[in-house]
Protein backbone atom coordinates (compact mmCIF):
# COMPACT_ATOMS: atom_id res chain seq x y z
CA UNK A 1 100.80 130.06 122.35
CA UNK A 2 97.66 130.34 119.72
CA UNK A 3 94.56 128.29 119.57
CA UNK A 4 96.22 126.30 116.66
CA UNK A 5 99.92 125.75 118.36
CA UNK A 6 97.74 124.57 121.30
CA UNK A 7 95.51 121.93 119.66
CA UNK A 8 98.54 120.53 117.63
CA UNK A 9 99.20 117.99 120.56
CA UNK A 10 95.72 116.51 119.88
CA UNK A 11 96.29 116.60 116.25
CA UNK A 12 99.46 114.80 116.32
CA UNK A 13 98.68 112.48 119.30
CA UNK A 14 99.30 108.33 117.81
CA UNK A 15 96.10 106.27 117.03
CA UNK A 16 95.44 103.28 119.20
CA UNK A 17 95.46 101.47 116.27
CA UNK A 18 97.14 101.60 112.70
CA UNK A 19 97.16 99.42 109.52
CA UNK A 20 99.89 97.40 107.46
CA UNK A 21 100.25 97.18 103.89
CA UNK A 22 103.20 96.15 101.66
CA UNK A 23 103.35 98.16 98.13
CA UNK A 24 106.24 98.13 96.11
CA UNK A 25 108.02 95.72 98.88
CA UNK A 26 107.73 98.51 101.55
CA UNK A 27 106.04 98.10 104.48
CA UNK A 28 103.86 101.24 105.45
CA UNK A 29 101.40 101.74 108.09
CA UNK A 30 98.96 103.55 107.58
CA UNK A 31 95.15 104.94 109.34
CA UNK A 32 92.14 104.81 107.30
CA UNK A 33 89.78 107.95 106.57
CA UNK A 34 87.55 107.29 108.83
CA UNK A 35 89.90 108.04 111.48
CA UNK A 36 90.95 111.22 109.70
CA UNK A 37 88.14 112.28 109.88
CA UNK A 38 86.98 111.39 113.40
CA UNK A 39 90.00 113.02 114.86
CA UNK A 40 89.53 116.12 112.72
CA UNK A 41 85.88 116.03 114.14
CA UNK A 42 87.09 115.54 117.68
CA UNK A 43 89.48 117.92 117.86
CA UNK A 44 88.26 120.87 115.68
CA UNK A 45 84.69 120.32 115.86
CA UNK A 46 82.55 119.12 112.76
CA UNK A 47 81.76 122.66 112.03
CA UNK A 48 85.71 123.11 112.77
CA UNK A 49 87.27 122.54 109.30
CA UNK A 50 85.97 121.71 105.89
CA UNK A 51 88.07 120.19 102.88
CA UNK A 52 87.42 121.02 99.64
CA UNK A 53 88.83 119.19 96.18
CA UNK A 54 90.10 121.80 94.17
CA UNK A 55 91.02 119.55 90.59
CA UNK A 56 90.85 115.93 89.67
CA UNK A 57 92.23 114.10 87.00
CA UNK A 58 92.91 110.84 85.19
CA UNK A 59 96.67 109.64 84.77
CA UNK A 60 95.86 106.67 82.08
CA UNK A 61 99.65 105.85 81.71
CA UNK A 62 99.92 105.09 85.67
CA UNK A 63 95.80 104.18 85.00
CA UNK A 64 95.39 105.67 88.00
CA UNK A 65 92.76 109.17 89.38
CA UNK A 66 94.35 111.93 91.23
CA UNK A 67 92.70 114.37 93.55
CA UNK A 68 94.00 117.68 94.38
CA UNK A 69 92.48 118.29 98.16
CA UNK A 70 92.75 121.61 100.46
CA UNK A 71 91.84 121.99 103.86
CA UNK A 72 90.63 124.84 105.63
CA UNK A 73 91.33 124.82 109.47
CA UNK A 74 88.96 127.15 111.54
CA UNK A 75 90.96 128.52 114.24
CA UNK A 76 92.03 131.68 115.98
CA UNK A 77 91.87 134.97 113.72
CA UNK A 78 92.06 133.15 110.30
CA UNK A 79 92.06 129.99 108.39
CA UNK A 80 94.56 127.67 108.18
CA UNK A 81 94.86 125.67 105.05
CA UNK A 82 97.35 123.24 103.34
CA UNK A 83 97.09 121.67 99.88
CA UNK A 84 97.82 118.55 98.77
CA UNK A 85 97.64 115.71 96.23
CA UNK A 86 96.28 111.68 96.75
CA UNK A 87 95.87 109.61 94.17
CA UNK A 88 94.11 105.92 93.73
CA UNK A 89 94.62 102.92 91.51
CA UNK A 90 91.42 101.96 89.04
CA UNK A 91 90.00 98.68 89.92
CA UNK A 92 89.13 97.18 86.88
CA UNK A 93 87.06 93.52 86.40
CA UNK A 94 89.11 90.78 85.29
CA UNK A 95 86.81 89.67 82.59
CA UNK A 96 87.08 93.01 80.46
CA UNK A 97 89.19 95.12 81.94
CA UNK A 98 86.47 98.19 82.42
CA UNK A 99 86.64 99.98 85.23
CA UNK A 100 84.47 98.46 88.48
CA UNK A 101 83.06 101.84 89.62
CA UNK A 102 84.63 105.51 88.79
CA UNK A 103 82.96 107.25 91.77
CA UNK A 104 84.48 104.94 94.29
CA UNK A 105 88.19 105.31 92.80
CA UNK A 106 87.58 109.31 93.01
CA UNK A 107 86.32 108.84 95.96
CA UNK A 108 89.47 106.90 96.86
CA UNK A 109 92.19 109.68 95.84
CA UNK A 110 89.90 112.44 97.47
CA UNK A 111 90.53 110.56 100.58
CA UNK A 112 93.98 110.24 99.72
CA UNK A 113 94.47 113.75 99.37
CA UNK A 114 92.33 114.40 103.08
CA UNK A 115 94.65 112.04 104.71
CA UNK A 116 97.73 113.61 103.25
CA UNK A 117 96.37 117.21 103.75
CA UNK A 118 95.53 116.72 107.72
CA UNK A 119 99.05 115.42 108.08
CA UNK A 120 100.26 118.84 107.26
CA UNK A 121 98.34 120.32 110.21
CA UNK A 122 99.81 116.71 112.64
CA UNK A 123 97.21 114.13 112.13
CA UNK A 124 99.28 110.62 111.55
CA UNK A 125 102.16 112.89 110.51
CA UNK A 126 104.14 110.54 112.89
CA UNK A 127 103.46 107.31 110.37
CA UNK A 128 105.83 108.91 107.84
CA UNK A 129 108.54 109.48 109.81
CA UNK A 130 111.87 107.99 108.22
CA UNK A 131 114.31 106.55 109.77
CA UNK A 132 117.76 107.37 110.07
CA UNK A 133 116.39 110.94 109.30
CA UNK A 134 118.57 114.38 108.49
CA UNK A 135 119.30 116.71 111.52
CA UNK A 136 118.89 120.58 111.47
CA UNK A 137 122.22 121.27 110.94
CA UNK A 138 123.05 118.82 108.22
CA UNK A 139 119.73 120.14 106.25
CA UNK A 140 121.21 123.58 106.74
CA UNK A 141 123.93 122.09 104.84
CA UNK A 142 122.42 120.62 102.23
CA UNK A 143 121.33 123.62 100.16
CA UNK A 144 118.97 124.61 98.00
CA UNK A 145 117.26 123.33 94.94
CA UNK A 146 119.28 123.20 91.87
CA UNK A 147 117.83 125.95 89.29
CA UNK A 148 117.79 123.26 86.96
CA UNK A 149 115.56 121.01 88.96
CA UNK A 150 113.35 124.36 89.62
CA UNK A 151 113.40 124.71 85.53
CA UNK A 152 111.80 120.97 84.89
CA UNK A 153 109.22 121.22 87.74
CA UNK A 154 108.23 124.38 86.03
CA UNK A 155 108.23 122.54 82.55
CA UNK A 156 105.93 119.96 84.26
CA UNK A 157 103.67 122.20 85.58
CA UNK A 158 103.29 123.90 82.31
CA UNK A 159 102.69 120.79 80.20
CA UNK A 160 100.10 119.57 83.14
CA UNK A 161 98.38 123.06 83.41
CA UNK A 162 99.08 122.33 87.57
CA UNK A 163 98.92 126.08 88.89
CA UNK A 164 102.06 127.12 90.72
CA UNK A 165 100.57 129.38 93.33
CA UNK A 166 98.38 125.78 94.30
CA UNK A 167 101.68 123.20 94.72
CA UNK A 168 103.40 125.86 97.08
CA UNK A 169 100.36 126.34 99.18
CA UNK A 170 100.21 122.57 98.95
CA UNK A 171 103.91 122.34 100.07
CA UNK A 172 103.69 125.07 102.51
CA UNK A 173 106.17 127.04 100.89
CA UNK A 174 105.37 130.80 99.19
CA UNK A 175 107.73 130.17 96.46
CA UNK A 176 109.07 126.88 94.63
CA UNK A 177 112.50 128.32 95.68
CA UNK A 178 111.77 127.71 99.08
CA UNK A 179 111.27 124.08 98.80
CA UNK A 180 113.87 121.59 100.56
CA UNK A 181 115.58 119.37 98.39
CA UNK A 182 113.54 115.94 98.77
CA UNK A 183 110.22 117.96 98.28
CA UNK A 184 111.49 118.87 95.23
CA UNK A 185 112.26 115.64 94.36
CA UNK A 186 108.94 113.94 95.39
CA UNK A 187 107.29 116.65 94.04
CA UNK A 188 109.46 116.00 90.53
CA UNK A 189 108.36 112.42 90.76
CA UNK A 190 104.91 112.99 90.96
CA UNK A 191 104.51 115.73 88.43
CA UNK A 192 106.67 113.25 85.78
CA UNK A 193 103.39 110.77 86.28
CA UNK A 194 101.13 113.41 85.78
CA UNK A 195 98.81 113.75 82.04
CA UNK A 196 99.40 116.23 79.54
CA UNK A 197 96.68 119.31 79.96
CA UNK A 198 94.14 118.78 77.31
């Protein structure tokens, strides 16, 4: 067993307490930042892991800011990191409509994208558990991704000048080939909301 494969228990172990929130009429719980990053802290040591946004952006159609967050895990012989996007609504005033405070929305999907990142290496990965999930042998099953659904995430990426090489290490596959069927769909959904590159 490695350093990493033996702090994953830690990682992974359920918060004393969790938050609920309704959006879109689903009920999701949820852990804050803070808590992120305190376990990150506890368990990997401040000096233990870093995270790093590598792009941001403004969706105006969705009028929302996305954040595209890695972290690095220190452990063992060489880093460990995973890649992936958060994204937060703009609070606007009610008189005018103008934006209440940029910095704090960015702020927002960066922390989006930490949360969603240290789930990748166990932290409150157990909050998104679905039920009535798929076993292993009906995933084997399923199959891959249709080329043609490969073909418009590509077209997506293009338009949005997204980098490939960053949504696989995001999705912890090498290739977009490898991806299981509902990544590719989330990751289809997302990319659909996402601006035109400039």
């Amino acid at each position: 067993m490695n350093e990493t494969t033996s702090l994953y228990p830690a990682l992974a172990a359920p918060f004393d307490h969790v938050f609920q929130d309704t959006r879109g009429g689903v009920e999701l719980s949820y852990v804050t930042g803070e808590q992120v990053v305190s376990r990150l802290n506890e368990v990997l040591g401040y000096d233990g892991w870093e995270f790093t946004v590598r792009e941001h952006g403004h969706h105006a159609e969705a009028d929302e800011l996305w954040a595209l967050g890695e972290l690095t895990v220190f452990t063992g012989a060489r880093p460990v990191r995973r890649m992936q996007f958060g994204s937060q609504k703009i609070k606007r005033r009610r008189t005018d409509a103008q934006p209440l405070d940029i910095g704090f929305d960015l702020k927002g999907a960066a922390t989006d994208a930490l949360k969603k990142c240290a789930s990748l290496v166990g932290v409150g990965l157990y909050l998104s558990a679905k039920e009535g999930g798929v076993s292993a042998e009906e995933q084997a099953t399923q199959g891959a991704v249709p080329p043609a659904q490969l073909a418009t995430i590509r077209q997506h990426l293009r338009r949005t000048g997204i980098g490939e090489p960053a949504v696989c290490a995001g999705q912890g596959v090498a290739r977009l080939e490898d991806l299981r069927p509902n990544q590719a769909s989330q990751l289809l959904q997302y990319l659909s909301r996402q601006p035109n590159v400039a």
